[in-house]
Protein backbone atom coordinates (compact mmCIF):
# COMPACT_ATOMS: atom_id res chain seq x y z
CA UNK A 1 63.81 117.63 127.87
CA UNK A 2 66.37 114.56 128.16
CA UNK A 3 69.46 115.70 125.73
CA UNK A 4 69.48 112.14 123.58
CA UNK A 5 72.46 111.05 122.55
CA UNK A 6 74.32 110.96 119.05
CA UNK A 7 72.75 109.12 116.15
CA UNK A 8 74.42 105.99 115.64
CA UNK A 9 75.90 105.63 112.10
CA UNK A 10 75.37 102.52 109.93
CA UNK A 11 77.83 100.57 107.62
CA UNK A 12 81.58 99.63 109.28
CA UNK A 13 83.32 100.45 112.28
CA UNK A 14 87.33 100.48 112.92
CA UNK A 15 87.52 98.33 115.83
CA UNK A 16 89.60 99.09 118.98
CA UNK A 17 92.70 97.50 118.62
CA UNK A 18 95.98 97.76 121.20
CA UNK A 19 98.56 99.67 119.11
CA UNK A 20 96.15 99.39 116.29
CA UNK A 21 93.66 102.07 115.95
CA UNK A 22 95.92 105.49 116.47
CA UNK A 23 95.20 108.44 114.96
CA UNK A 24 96.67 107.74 112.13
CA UNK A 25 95.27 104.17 110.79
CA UNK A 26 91.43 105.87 112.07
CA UNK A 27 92.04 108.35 109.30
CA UNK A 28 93.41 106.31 106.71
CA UNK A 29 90.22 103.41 107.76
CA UNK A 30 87.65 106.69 107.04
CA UNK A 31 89.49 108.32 104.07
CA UNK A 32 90.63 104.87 101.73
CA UNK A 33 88.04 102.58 104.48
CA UNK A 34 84.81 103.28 104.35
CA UNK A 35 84.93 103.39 108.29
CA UNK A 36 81.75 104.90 109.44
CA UNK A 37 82.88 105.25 113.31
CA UNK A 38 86.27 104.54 114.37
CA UNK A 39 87.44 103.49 118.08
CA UNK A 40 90.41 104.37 120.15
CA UNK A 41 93.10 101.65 121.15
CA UNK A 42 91.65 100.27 124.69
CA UNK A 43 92.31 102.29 127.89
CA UNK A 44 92.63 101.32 131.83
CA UNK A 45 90.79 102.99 133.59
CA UNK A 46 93.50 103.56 136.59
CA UNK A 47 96.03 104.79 133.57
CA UNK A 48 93.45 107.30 132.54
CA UNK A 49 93.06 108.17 136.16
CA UNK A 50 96.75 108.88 136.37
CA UNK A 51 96.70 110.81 133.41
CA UNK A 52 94.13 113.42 134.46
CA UNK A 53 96.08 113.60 138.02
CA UNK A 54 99.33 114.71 136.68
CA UNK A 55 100.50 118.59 136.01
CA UNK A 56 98.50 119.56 132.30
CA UNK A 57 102.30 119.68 131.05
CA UNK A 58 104.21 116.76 132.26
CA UNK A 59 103.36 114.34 129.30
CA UNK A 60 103.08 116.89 126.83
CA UNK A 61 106.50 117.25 125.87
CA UNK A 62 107.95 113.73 126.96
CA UNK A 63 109.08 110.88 124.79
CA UNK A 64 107.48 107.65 125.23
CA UNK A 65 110.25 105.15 126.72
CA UNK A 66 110.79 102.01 125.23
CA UNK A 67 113.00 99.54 126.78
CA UNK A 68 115.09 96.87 125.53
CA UNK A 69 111.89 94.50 125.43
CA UNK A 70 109.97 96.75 123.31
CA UNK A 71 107.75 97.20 126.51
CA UNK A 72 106.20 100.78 127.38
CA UNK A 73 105.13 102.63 130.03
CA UNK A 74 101.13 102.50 129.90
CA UNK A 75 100.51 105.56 131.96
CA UNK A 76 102.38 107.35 129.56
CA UNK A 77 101.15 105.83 126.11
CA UNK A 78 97.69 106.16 127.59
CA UNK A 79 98.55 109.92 127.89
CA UNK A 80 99.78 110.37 124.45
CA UNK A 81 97.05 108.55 123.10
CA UNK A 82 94.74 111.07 124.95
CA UNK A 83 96.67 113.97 124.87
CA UNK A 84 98.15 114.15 121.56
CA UNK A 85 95.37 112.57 119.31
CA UNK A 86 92.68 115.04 120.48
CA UNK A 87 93.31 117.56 117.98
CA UNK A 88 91.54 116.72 115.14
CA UNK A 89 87.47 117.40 115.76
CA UNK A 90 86.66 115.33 112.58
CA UNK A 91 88.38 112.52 113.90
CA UNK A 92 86.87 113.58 117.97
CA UNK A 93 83.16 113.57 116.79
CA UNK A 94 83.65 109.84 115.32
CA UNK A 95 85.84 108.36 117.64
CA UNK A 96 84.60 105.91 120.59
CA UNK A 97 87.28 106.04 123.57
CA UNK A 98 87.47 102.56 124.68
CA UNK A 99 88.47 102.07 128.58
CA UNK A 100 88.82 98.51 131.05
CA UNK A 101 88.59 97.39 134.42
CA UNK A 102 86.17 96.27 137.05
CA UNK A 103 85.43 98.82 139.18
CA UNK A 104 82.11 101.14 139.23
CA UNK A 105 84.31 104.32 141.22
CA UNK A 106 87.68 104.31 138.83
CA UNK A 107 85.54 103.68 135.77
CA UNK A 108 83.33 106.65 136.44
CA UNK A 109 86.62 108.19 137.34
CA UNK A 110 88.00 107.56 134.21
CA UNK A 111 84.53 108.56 132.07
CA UNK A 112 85.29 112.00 133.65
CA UNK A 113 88.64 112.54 133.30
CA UNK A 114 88.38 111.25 129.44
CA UNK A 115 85.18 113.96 128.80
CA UNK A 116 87.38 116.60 130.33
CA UNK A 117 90.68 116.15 129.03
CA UNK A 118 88.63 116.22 125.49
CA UNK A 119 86.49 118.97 126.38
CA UNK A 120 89.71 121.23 127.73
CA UNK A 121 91.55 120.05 124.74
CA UNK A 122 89.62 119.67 121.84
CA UNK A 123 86.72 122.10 122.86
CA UNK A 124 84.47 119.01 122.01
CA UNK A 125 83.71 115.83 123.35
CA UNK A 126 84.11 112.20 121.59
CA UNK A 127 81.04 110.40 120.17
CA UNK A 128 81.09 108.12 122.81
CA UNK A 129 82.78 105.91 125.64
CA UNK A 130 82.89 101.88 125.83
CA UNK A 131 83.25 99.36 128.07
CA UNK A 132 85.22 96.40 127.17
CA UNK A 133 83.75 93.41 127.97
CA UNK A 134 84.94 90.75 125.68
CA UNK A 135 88.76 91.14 125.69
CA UNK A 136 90.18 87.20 126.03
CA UNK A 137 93.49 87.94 126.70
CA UNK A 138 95.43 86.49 129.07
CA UNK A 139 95.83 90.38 130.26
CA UNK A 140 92.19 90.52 130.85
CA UNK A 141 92.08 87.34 132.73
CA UNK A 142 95.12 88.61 135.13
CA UNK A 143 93.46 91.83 135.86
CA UNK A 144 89.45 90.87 136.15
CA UNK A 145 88.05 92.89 132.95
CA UNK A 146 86.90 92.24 129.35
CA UNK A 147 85.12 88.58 129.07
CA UNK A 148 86.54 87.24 132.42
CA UNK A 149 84.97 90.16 134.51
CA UNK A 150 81.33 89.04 132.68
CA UNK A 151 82.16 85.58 133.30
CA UNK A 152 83.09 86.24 136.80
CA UNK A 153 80.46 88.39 138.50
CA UNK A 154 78.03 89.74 135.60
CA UNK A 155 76.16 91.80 138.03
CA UNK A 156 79.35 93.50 137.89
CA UNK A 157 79.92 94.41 135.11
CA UNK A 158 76.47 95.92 134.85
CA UNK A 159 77.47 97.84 138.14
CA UNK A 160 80.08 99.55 136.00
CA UNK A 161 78.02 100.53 133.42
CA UNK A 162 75.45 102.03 135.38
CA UNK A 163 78.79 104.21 136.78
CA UNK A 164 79.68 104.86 133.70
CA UNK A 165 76.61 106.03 132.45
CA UNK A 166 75.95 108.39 135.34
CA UNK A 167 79.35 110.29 135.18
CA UNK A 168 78.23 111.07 131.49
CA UNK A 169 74.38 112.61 132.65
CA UNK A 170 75.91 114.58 135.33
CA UNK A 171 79.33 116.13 133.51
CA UNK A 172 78.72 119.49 133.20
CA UNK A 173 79.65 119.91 129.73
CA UNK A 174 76.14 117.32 128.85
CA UNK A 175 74.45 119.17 131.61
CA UNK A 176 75.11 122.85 130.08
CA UNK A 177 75.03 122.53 126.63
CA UNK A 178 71.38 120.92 125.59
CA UNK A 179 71.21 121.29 122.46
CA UNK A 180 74.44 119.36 121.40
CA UNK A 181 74.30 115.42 121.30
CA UNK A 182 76.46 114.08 124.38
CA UNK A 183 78.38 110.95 124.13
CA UNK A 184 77.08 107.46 123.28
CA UNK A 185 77.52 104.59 125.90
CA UNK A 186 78.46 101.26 125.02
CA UNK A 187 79.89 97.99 125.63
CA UNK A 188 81.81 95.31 123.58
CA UNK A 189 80.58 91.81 124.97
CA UNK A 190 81.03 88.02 123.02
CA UNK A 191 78.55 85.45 122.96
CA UNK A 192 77.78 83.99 126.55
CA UNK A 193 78.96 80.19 126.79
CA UNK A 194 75.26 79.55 128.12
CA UNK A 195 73.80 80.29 124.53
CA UNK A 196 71.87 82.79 122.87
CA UNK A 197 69.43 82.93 125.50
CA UNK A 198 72.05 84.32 128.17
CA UNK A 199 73.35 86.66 125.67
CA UNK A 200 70.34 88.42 125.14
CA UNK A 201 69.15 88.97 128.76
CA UNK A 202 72.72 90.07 129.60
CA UNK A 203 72.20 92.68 127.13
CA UNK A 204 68.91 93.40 128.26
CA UNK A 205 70.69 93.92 131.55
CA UNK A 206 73.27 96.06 129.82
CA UNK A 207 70.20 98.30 128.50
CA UNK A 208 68.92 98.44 131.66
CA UNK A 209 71.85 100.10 132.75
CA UNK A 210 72.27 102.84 130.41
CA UNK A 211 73.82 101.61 127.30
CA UNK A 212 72.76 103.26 124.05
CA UNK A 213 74.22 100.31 121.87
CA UNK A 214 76.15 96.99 122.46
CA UNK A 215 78.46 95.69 120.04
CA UNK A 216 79.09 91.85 120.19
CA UNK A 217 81.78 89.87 118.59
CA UNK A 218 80.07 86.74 117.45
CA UNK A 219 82.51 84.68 119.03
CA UNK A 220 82.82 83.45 122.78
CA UNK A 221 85.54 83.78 124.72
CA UNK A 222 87.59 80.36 124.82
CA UNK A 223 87.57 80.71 120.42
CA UNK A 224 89.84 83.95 121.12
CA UNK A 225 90.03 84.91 116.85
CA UNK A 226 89.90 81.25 115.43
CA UNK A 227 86.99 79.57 113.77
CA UNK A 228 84.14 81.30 111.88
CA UNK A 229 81.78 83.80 113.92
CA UNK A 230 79.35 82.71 114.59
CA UNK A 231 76.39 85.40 112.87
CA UNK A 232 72.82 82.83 112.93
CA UNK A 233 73.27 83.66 116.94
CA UNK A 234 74.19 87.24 116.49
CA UNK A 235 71.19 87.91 114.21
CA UNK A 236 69.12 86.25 117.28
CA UNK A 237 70.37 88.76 119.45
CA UNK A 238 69.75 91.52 116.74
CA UNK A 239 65.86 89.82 116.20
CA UNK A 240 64.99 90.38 119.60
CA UNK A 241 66.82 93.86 120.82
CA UNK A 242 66.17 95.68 117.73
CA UNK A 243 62.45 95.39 118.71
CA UNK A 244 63.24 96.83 121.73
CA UNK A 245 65.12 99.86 120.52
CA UNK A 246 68.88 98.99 121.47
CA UNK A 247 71.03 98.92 117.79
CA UNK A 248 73.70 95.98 117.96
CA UNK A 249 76.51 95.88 115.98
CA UNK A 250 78.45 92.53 114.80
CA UNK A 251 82.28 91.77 114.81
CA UNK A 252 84.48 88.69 114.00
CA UNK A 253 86.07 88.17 111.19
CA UNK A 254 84.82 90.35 108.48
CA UNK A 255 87.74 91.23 105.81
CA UNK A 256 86.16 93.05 103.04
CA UNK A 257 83.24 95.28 102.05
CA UNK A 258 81.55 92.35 100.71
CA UNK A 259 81.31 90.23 103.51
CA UNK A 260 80.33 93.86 105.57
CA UNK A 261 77.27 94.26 103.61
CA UNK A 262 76.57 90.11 103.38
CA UNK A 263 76.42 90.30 107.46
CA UNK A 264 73.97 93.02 107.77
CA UNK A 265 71.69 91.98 105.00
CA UNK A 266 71.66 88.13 106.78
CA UNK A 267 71.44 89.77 110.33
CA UNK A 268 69.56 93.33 110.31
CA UNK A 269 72.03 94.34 112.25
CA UNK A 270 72.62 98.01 112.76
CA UNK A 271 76.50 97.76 111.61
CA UNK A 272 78.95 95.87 111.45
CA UNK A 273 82.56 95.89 112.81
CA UNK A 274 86.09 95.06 111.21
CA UNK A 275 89.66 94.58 113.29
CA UNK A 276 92.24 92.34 111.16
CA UNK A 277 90.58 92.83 108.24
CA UNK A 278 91.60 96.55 108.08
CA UNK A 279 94.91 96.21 109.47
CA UNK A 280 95.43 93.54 106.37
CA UNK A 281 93.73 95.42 103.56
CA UNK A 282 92.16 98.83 104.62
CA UNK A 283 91.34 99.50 100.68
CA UNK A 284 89.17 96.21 100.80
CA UNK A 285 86.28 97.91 102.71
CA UNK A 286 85.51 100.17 99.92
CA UNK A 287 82.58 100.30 98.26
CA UNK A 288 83.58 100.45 94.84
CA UNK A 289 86.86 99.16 93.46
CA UNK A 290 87.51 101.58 90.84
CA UNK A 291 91.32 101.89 91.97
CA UNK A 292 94.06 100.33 89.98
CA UNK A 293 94.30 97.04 90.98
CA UNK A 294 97.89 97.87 92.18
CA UNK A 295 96.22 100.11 94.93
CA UNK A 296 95.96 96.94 97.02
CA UNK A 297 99.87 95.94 96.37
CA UNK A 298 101.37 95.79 100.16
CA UNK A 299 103.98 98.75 99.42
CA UNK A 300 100.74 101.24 98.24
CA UNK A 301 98.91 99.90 101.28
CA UNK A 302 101.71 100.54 103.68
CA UNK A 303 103.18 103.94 102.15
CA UNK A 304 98.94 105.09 102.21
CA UNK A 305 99.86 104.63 106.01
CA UNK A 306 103.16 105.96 106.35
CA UNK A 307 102.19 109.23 104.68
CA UNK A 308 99.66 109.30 107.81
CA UNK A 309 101.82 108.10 110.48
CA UNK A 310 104.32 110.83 109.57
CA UNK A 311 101.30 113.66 109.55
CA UNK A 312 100.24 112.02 112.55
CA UNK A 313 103.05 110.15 115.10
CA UNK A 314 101.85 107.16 116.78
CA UNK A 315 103.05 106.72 120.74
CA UNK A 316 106.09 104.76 119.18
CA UNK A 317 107.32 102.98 116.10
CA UNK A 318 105.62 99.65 117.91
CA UNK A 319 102.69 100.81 115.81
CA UNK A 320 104.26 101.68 112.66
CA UNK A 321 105.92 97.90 112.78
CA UNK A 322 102.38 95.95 113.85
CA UNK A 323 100.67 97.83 111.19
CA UNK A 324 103.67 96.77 108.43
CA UNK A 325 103.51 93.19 109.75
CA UNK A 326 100.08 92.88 109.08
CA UNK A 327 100.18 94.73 105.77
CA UNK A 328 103.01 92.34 104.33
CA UNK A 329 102.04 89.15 106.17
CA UNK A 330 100.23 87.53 103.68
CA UNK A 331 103.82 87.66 101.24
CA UNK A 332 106.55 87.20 103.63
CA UNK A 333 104.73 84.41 105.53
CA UNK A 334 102.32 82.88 103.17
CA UNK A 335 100.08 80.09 104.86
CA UNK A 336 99.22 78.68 101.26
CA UNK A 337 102.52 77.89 100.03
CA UNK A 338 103.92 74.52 100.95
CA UNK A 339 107.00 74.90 99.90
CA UNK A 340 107.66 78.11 102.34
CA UNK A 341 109.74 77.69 105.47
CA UNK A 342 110.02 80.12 108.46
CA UNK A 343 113.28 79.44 109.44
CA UNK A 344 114.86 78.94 105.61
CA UNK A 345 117.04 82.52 106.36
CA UNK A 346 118.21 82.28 102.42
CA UNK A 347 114.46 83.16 101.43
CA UNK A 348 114.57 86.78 100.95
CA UNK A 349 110.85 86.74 102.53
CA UNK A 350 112.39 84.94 105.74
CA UNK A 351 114.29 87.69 106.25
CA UNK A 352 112.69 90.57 105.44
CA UNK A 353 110.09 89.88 107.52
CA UNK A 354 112.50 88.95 110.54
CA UNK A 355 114.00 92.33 110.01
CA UNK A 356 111.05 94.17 109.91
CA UNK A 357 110.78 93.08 113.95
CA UNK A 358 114.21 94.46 114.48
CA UNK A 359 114.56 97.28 117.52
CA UNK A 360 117.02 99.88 115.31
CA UNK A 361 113.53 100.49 112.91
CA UNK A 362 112.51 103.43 114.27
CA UNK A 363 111.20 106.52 112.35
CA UNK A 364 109.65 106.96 109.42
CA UNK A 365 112.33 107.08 106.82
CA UNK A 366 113.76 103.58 107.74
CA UNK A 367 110.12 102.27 107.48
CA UNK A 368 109.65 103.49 103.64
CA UNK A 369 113.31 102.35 102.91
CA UNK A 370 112.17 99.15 104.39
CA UNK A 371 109.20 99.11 101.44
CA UNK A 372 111.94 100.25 99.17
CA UNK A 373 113.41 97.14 99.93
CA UNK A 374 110.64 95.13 99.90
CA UNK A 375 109.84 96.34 95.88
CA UNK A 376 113.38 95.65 95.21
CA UNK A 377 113.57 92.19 96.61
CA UNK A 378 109.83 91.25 95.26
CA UNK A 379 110.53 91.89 91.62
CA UNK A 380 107.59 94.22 92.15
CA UNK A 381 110.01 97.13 90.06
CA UNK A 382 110.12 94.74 87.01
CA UNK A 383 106.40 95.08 86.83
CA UNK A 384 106.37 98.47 87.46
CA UNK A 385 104.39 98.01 90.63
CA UNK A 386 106.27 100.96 92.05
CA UNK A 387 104.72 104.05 93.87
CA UNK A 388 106.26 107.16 93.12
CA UNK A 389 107.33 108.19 96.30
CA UNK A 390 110.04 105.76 96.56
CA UNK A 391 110.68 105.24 93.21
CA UNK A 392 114.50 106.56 93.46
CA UNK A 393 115.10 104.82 96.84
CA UNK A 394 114.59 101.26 95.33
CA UNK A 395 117.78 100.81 93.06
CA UNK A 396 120.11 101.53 96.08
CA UNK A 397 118.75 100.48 98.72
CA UNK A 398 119.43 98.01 101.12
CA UNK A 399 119.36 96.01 104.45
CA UNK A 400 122.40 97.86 105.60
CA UNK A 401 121.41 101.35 104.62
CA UNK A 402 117.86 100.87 106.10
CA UNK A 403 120.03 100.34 109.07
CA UNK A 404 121.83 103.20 108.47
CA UNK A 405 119.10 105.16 108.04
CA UNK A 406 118.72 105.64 111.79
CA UNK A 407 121.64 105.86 113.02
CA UNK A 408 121.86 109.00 110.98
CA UNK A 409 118.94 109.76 112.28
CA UNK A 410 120.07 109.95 115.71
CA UNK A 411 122.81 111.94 115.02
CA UNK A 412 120.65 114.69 113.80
């Protein structure tokens, strides 16, 4: 009998999101989220190739270099993100390991090496593997994957599924143990600029291949994030693959629990999927809102993480400041307000927010002495809007001892 693979779970999925979706933001989307199925940060292939090549101890104890740029190695962030998020098996049997690129051999390559790293690591193997094939990013356009590699040469792109979905049938791990579920395929695609109508038979193409499910952001490619997704195509697509057995899941846009369960009830899709949306509010997704209404306050939202991130390091304190950015963007750079300007430097929100970018914010204590200083300047103490776990930091602190903070720091 054909082993089947794992049953797909309905509601929300975490996106994958470069220096994003960690370890540490995939817990805190499930436990304060509502994220049903949670994806990795996305891979290439040739650095997960590299990876598996090296010694098994040559990443394991080395510090990810940053240079002056804030720019990483990606052979060695892929290998933390593989090597040093693998050992939590609640997290492993509802994570999707996203990967790129545009070739059949390195991404069956890379399928391998990911099911084995996880299998020798975590004694278990993740809930599935996808294929990027939407990613509009200039990146993606300079090295042939994501949307440009379906734009390109389609039959391509269905070339590396069918790669992809072999190396998972014929791992041995699948192969010997029958009775457990082995990993999902899929691929992330946008709408096709020919219409609904190319859409669907590219994903007809895509099942043809071997995918178990396709998730498709309701977007196409030249609209990048901007504009409204478009869902009366997506529920199209849904209308006529759902008959045929392949679940789809919709992405664009989605910022709350609300507008989760609005989307599937308008589309039938399976699920639906949420990137900015968490990274801005992960406490919106819930499904009740019986929290204090201060549970959605920026400095609860971003202490929720930091508690996580310190359980859990990220690669590098890149992730710790994208995730704080995001958290406090809506304050220190509000859109709505006309009389805000970005460059007025005597607006304490002008330069908290410029600091927050700042190379010497490194480790975790400087990041919850920068909320500190973020109740301090808000006036959020006068309301009492002040969690507990900074409470005697705020009176004292400031820019300069933020600063401080790591230099001490270092010197331990």
């Amino acid at each position: 009998m054909q082993q089947q693979p794992m049953q797909l779970p309905k509601g929300i999925y975490l996106a994958p999101m470069v220096r994003g979706s960690e370890l540490a933001f995939r817990v805190l989307a499930r436990r304060y989220g509502n994220a049903s199925l949670c994806y990795s940060p996305m891979l290439r292939d040739h650095d997960v190739i590299s990876v598996a090549a090296a010694s098994p101890d040559h990443f394991t104890n080395k510090e990810l270099t940053i240079d002056k740029a804030g720019r990483t190695d990606s052979v060695e962030e892929t290998a933390y993100l593989l090597l040093h998020d693998v050992h939590l098996p609640d997290d492993t049997a509802n994570l999707i390991v996203q990967i790129c690129g545009n070739s059949p051999k390195k991404l069956a390559q890379a399928t391998t090496a990911i099911l084995d790293m996880y299998h020798s690591r975590a004694g278990m193997l993740p809930a599935g593997i996808d294929l990027n094939l939407g990613c509009p990013q200039e990146c993606a356009k300079k090295e042939g994957f994501g949307a440009f590699l379906v734009e390109k040469d389609a039959n391509a792109a269905i070339s590396c599924i069918s790669s992809m979905r072999n190396a998972i049938d014929v791992h041995s791990y699948c192969k010997e143990n029958k009775n457990n579920k082995k990993p999902t395929l899929s691929a992330k695609i946008r709408l096709l600029d020919g219409g609904v109508d190319d859409t669907i038979q590219f994903v007809k193409k895509l099942q043809s291949a071997g995918v178990d499910y396709v998730a498709i952001h309701c977007r196409h490619r030249t609209d990048k994030h901007n504009g409204n997704a478009d869902w009366e195509s997506g529920g199209k697509v849904v209308a006529c693959l759902s008959s045929e057995g392949l679940p789809i899941i919709l992405n664009g846009g989605i910022s709350n629990h609300k507008e989760a369960m609005s989307v599937i009830e308008r589309t039938k899709c399976h699920a639906v999927m949420a990137a900015t949306g968490y990274l801005a509010n992960h406490r919106r997704f819930e499904s009740s809102t019986h929290e204090r209404a201060s549970s959605f306050e920026p400095q609860y939202l971003a202490l929720e993480y930091l508690d996580l991130a310190e359980q859990y390091p990220p690669p590098s304190y890149l992730y710790i400041q994208k995730h704080l950015r995001w958290i406090f963007r809506d304050i220190l750079q509000p859109e709505d307000d006309p009389s805000f300007v970005k460059t007025n430097y005597s607006d304490w929100r002008v330069k908290l927010w410029s600091f927050l970018v700042r190379p010497y914010l490194r480790n975790i204590e400087q990041f919850r002495l920068f909320v500190a200083l973020y109740v301090q300047l808000s006036g959020a103490a006068e309301k009492d809007e002040v969690p507990e776990g900074i409470r005697h930091l705020v009176p004292d602190v400031s820019f300069g001892s933020v600063k401080k903070a790591g230099k001490r720091k270092r010197q331990e």
